[in-house]
Protein backbone atom coordinates (compact mmCIF):
# COMPACT_ATOMS: atom_id res chain seq x y z
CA UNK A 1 0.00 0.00 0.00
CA UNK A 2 1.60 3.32 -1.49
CA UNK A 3 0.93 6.01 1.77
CA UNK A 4 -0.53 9.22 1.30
CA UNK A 5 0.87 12.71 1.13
CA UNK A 6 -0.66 14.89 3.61
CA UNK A 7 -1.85 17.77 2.27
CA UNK A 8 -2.55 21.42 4.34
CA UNK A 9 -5.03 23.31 2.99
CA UNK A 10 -4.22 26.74 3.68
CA UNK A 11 -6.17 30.10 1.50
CA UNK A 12 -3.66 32.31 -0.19
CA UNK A 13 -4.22 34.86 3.16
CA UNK A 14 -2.75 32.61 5.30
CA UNK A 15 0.53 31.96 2.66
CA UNK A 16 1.07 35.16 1.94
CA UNK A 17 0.83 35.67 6.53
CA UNK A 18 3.55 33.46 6.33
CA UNK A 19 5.55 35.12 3.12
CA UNK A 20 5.64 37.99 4.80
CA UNK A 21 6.85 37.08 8.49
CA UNK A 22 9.67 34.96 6.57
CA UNK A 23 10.50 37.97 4.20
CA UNK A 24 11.16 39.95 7.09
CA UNK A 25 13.03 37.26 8.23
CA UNK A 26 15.41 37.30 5.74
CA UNK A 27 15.72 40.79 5.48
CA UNK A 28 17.03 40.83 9.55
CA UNK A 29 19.17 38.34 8.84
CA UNK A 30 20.63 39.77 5.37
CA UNK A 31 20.80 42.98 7.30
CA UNK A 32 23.14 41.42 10.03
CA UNK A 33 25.27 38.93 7.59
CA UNK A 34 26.12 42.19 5.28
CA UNK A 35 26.36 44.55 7.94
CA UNK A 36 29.09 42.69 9.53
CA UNK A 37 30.96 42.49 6.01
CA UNK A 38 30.11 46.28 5.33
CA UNK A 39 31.70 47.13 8.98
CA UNK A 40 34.71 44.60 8.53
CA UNK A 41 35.29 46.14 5.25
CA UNK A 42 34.86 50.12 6.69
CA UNK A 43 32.11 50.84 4.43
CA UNK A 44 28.78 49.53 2.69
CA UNK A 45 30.89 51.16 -0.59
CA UNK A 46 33.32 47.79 0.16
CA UNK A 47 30.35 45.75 -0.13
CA UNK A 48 28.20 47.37 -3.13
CA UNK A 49 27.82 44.30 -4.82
CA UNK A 50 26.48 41.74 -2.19
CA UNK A 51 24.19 44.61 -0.82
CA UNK A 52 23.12 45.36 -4.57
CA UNK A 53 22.16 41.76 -5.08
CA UNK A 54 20.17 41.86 -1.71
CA UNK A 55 18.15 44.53 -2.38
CA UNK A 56 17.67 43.14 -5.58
CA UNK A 57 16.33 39.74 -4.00
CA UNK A 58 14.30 41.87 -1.64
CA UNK A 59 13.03 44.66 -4.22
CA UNK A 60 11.88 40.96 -6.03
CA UNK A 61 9.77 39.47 -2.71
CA UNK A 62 8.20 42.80 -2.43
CA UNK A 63 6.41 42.73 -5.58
CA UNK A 64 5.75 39.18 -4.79
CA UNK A 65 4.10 40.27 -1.52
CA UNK A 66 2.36 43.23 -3.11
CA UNK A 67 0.76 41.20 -5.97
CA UNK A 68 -0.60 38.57 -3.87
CA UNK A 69 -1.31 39.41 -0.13
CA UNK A 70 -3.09 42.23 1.58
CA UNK A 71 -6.88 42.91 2.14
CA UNK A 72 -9.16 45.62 1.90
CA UNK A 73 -9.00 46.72 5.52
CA UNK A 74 -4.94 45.81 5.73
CA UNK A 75 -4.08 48.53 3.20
CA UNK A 76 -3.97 52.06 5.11
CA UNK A 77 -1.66 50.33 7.93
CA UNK A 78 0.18 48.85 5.70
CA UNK A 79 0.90 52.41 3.66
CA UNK A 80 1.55 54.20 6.83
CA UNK A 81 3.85 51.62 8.41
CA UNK A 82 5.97 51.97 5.29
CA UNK A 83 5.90 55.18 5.36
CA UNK A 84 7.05 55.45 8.66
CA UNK A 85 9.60 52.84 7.42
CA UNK A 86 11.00 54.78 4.86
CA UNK A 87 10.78 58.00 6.79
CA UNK A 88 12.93 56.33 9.73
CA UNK A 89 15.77 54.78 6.78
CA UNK A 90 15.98 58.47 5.21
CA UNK A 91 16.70 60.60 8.83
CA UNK A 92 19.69 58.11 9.47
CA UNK A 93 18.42 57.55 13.30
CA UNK A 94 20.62 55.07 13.52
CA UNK A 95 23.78 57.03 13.40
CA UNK A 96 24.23 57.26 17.33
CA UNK A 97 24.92 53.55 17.42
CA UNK A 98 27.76 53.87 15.94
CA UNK A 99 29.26 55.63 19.23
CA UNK A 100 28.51 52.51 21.28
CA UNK A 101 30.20 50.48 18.06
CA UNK A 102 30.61 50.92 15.02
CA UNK A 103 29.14 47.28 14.21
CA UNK A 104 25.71 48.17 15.76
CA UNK A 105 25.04 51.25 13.16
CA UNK A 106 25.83 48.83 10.11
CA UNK A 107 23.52 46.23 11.58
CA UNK A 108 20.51 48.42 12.04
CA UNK A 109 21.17 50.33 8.59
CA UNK A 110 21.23 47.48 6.81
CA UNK A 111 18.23 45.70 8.13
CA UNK A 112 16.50 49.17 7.85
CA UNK A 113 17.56 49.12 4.41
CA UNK A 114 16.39 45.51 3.80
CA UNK A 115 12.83 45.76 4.91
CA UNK A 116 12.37 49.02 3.20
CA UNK A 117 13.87 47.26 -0.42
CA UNK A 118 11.28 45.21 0.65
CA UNK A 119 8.61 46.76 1.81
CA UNK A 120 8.59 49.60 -0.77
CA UNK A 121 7.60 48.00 -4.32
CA UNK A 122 4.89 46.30 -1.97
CA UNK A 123 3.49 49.34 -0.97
CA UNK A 124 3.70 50.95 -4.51
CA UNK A 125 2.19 48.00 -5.83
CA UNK A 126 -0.75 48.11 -2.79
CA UNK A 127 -1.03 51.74 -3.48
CA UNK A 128 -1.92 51.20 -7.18
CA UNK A 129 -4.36 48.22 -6.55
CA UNK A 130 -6.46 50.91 -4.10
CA UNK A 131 -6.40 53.34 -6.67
CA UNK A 132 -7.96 50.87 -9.50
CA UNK A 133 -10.16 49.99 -7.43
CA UNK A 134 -11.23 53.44 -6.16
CA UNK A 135 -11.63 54.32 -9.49
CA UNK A 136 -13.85 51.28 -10.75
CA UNK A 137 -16.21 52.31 -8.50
């Protein structure tokens, strides 16, 4: 007797849950690999092309996310916490870490830099669904 697969049902809301949390995931830890290389290096200018590939990957599971998750009623806290995302990556709040050491300001700016890559084209791509649908009705 051949035994069955198991199969989970679980809706596309619950996946794309998941996507997300493990997204973010990888973005922390992507932050914290290439932030150590960027501070053992001196600079994130030593490191351009493992950080350009990263936000590359990430820039990639954002439009994944923003194509397939997200609700009706998820979409304005969504927008703002980007926003406040990409607000917090731009003012460089980070830069007092590097006082305590130098290793702690490269870790938070890239995983700062990371989830924005990531959650950016999401939010662009959230931003124009709500629109189209705004304007259809």
């Amino acid at each position: 007797m051949i035994p069955k697969i198991l199969w989970f049902k679980m809706d596309l809301k619950q996946i794309s849950k998941w996507a997300y949390l493990l997204f973010v995931i990888i973005a922390v830890v992507m932050g914290l690999v290439v932030g150590y290389m960027a501070w053992a290096e001196g600079s994130w200018a030593a490191v351009s092309d493992v950080n350009g590939w990263v936000l590359l990957i990430m820039l990639i599971l954002g439009v994944i996310i923003g194509l397939t998750s997200l609700t009706a009623k998820e979409v304005t806290p969504f927008l703002i916490a980007t926003i406040a995302l990409v607000v917090a990556a731009s003012a460089n709040v980070w830069s007092p870490l590097g006082q305590i050491h130098g290793l702690l300001d490269f870790w938070a700016t890239g995983i700062l830099s990371y989830i924005v890559a990531f959650a950016a084209p999401a939010a662009v791509i959230v931003a124009i669904k709500s629109v189209l649908t705004m304007a259809k009705d």
